[in-house]
N, C-alpha and C. Protein backbone atom coordinates (compact mmCIF):
# COMPACT_ATOMS: atom_id res chain seq x y z
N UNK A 1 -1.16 17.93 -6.76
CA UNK A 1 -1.67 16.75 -7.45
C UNK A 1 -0.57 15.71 -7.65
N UNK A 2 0.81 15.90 -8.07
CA UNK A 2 1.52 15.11 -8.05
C UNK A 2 2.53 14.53 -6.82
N UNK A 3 1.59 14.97 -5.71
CA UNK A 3 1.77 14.69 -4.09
C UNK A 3 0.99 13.09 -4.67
N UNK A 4 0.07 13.46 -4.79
CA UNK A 4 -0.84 12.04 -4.40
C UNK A 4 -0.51 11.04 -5.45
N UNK A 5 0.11 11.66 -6.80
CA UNK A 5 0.36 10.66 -7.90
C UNK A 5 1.62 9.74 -7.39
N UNK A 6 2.57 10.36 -6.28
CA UNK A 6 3.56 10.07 -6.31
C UNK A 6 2.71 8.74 -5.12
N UNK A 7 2.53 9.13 -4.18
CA UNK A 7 1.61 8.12 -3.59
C UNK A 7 1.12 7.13 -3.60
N UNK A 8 0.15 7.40 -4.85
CA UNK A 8 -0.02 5.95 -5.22
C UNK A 8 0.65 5.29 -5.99
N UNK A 9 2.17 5.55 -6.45
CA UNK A 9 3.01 4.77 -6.92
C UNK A 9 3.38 4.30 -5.85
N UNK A 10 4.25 4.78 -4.60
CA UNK A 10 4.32 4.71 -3.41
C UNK A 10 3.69 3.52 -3.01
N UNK A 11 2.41 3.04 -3.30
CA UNK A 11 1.27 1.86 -2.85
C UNK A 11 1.46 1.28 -3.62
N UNK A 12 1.38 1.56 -4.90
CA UNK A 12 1.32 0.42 -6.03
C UNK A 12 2.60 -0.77 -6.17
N UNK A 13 3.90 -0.06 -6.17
CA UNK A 13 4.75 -0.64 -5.44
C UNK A 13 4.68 -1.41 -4.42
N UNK A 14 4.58 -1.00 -3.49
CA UNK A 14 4.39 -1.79 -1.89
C UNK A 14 3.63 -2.64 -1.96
N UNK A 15 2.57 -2.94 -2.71
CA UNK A 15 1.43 -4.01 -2.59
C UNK A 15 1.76 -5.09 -4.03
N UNK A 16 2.49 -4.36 -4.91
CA UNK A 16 3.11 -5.02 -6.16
C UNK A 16 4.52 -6.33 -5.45
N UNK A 17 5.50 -5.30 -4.46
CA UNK A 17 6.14 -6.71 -3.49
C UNK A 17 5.56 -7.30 -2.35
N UNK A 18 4.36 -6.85 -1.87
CA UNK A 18 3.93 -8.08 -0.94
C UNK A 18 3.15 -8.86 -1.96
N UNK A 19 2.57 -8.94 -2.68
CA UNK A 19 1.77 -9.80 -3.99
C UNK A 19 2.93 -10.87 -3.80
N UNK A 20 4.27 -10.43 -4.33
CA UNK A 20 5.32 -11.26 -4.73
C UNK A 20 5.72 -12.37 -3.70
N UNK A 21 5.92 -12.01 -2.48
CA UNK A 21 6.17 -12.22 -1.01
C UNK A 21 5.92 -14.04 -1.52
N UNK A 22 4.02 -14.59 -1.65
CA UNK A 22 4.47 -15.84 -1.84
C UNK A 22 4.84 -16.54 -3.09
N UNK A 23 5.19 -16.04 -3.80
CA UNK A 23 5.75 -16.37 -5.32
C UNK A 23 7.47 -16.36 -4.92
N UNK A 24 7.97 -15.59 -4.41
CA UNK A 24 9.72 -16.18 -3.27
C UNK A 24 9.55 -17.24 -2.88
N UNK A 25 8.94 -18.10 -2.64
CA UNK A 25 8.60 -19.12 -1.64
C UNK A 25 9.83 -18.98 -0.81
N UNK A 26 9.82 -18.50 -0.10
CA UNK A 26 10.37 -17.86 1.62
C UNK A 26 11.72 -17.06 0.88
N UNK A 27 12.25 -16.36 0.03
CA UNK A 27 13.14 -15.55 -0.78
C UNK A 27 14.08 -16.94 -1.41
N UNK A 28 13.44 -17.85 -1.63
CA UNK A 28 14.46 -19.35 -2.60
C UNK A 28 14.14 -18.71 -4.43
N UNK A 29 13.64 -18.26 -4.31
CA UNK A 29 13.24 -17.95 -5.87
C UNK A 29 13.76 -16.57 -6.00
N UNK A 30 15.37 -16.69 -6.72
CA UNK A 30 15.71 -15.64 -7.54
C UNK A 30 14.50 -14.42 -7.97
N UNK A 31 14.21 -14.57 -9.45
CA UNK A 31 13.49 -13.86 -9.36
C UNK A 31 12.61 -12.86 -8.85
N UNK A 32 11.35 -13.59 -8.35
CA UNK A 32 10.53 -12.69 -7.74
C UNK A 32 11.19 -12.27 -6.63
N UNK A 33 11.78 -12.76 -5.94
CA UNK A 33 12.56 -11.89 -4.55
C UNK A 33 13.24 -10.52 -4.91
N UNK A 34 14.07 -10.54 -6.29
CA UNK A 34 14.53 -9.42 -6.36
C UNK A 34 13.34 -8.40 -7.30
N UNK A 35 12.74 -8.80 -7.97
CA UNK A 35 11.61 -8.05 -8.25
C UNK A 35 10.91 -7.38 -6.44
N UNK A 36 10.45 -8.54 -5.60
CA UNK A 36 10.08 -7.92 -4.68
C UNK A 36 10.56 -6.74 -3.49
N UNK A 37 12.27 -6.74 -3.69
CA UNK A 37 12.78 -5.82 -3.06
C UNK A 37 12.68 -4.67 -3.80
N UNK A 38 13.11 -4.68 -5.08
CA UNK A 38 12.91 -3.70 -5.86
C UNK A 38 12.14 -2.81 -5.56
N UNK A 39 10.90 -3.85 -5.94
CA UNK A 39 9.84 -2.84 -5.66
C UNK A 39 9.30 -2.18 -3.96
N UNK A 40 9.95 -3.21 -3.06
CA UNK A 40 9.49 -2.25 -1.93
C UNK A 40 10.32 -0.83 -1.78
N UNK A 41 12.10 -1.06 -2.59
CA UNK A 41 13.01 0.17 -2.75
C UNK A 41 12.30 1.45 -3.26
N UNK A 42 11.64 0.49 -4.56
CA UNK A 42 10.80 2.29 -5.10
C UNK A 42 9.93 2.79 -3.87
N UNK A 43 9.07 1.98 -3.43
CA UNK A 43 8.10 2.53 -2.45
C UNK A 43 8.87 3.38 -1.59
N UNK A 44 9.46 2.73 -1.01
CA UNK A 44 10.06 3.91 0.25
C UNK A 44 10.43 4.92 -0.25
N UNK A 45 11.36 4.80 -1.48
CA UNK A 45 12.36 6.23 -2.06
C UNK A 45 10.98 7.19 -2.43
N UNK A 46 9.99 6.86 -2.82
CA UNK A 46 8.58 7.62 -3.04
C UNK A 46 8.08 8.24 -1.58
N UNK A 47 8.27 7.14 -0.36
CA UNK A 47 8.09 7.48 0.58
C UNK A 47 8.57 8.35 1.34
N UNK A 48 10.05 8.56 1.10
CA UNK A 48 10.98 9.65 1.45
C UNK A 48 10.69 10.70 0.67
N UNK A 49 10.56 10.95 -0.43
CA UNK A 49 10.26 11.95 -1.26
C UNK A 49 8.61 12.82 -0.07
N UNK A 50 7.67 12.02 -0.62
CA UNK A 50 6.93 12.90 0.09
C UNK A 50 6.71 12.94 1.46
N UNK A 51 7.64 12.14 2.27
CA UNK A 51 7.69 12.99 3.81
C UNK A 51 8.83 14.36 3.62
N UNK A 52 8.62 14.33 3.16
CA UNK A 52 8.85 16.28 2.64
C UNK A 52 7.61 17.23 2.46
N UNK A 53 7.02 16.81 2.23
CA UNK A 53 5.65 17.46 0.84
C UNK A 53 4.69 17.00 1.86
N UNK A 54 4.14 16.15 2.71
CA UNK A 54 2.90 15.66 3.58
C UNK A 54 2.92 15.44 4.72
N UNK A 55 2.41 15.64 6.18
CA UNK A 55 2.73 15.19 6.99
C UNK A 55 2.63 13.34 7.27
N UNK A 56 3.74 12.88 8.00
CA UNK A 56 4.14 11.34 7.92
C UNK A 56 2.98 11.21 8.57
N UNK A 57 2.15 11.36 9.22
CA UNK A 57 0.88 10.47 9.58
C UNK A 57 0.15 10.28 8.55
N UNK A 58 -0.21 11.27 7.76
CA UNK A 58 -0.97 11.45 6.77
C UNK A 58 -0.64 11.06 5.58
N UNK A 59 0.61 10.85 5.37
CA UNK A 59 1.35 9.85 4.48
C UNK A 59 1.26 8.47 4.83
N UNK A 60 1.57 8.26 6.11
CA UNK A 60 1.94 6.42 6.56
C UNK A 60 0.13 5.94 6.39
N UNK A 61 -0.75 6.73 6.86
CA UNK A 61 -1.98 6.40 7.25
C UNK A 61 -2.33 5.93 5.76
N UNK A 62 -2.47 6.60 4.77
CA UNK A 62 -2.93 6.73 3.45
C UNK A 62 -2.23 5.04 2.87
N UNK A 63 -0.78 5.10 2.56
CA UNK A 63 -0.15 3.88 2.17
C UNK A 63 -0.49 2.97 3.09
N UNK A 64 -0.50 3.14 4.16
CA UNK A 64 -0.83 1.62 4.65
C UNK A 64 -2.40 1.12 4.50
N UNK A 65 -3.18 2.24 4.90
CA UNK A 65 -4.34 1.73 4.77
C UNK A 65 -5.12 0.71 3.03
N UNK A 66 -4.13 1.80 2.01
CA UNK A 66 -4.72 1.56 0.97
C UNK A 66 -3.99 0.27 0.27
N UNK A 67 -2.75 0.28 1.00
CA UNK A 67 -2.17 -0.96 0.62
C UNK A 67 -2.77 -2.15 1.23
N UNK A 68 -3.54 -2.12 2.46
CA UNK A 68 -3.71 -3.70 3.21
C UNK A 68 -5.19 -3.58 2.42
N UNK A 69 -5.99 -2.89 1.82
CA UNK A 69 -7.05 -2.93 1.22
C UNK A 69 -6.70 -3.41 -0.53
N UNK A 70 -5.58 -3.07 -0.74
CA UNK A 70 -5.21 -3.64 -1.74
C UNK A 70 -4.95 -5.25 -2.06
N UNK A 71 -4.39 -5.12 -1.35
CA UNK A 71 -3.33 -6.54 -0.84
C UNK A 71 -4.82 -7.54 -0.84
N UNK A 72 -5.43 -7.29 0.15
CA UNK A 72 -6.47 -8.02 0.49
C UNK A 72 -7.58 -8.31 -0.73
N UNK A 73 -7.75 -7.65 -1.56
CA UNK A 73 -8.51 -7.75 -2.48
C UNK A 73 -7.51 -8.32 -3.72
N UNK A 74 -6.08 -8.14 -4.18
CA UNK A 74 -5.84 -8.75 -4.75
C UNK A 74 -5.56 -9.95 -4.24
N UNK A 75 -5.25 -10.23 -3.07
CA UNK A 75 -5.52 -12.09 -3.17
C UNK A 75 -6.48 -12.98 -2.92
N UNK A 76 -7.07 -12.16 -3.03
CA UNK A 76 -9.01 -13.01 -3.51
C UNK A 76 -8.96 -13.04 -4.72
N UNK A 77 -8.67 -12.57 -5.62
CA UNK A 77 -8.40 -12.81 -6.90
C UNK A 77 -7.24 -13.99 -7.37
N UNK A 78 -6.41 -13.10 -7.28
CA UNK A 78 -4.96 -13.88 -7.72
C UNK A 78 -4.16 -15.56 -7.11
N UNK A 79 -4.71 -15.60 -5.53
CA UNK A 79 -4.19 -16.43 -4.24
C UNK A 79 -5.78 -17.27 -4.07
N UNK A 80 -6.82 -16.46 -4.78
CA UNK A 80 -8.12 -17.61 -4.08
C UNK A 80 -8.32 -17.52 -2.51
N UNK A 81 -8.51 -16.52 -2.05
CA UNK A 81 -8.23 -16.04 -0.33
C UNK A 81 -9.76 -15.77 -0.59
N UNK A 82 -10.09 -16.32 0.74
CA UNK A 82 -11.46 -16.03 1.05
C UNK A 82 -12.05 -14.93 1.46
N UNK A 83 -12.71 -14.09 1.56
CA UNK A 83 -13.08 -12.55 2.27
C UNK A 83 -14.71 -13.00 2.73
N UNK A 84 -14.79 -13.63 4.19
CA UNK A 84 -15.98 -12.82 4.54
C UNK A 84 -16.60 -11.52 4.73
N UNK A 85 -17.92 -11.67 5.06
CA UNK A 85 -18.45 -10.21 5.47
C UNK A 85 -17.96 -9.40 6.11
N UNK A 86 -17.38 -9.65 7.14
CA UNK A 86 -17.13 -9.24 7.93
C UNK A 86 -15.19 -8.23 8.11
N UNK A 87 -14.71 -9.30 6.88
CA UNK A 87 -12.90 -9.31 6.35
C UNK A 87 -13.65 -7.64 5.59
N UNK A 88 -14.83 -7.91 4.44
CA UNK A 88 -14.89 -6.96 3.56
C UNK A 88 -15.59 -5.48 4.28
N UNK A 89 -16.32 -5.78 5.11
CA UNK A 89 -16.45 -4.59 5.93
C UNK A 89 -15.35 -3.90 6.66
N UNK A 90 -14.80 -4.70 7.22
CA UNK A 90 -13.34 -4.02 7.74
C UNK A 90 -12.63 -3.56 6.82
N UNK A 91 -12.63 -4.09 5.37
CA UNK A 91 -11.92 -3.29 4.84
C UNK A 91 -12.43 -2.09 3.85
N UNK A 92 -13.87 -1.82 4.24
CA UNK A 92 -14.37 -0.64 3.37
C UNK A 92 -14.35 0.61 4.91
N UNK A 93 -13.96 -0.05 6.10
CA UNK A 93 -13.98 1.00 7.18
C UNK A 93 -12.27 1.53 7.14
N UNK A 94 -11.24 0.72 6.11
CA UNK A 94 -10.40 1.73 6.22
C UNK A 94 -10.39 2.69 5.34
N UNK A 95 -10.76 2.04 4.08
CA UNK A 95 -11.35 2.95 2.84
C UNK A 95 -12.02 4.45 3.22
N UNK A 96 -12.91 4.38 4.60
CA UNK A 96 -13.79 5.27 5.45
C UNK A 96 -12.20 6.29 5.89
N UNK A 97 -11.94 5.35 6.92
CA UNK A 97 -11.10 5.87 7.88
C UNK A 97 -9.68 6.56 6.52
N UNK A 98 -8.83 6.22 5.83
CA UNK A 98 -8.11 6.92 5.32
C UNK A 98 -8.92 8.03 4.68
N UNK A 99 -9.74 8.21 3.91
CA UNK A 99 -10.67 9.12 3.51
C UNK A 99 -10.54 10.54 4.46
N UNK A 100 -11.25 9.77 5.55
CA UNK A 100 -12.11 11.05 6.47
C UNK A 100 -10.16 11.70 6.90
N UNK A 101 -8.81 10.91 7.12
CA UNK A 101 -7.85 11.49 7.40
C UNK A 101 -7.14 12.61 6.44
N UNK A 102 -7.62 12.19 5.09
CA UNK A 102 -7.18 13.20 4.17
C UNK A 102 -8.23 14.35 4.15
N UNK A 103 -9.78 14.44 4.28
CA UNK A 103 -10.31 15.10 3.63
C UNK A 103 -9.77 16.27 5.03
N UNK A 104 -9.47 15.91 6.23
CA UNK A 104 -9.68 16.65 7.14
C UNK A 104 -7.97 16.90 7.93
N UNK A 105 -7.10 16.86 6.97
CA UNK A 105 -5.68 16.85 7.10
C UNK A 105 -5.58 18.81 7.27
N UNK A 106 -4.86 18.44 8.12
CA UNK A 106 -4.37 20.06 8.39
C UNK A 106 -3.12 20.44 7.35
N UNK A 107 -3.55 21.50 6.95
CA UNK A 107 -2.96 22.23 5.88
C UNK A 107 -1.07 22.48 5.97
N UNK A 108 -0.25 21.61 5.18
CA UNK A 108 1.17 22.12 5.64
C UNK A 108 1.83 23.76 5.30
N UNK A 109 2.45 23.99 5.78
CA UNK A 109 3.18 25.09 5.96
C UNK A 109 3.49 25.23 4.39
């Protein structure tokens, strides 16, 4: 259980510095730039941690998927980004697709 907790810190992070990405306006802004490395530092060091504990497909698949589903939904909120039908279907088919990779992940050693 604290495979997956670590995980989604792992994401929460990673999608916490691309959020930031245009608040740098191109890394000129102190601040958020180093907030945004920061936080991609935790992600990975989370990321290294459990490519120990998960296999890296099944790790990379999970964070990325849940991060560009993140990402994408927080800047329809936050950025005013538009999501057609079609943006939001694609992104409930990764929601699908990371899913069906965990439920059916082969068991590590």
């Amino acid at each position: 259980m604290t495979t997956y907790l670590l995980l989604f810190i792992a994401i929460g992070f990673e999608v916490l510095g691309t959020m930031l990405l245009p608040a740098s306006q191109n890394f000129s802004k102190a601040l958020p730039t180093t907030a945004l490395l920061i936080s991609y530092g935790i992600s990975f060091y989370f990321l290294a941690v459990l490519s120990q504990r998960i296999p890296l497909s099944i790790m990379y698949a999970s964070w990325a998927g849940l991060g560009v589903f993140s990402v994408a939904l927080l800047s329809y909120f936050f950025y005013k980004q538009t999501l057609n039908w079609q943006s939001i279907f694609g992104l409930f088919l990764i929601v699908i697709g990371v899913t069906i990779v965990n439920i059916y992940k082969t068991p590590t050693p």
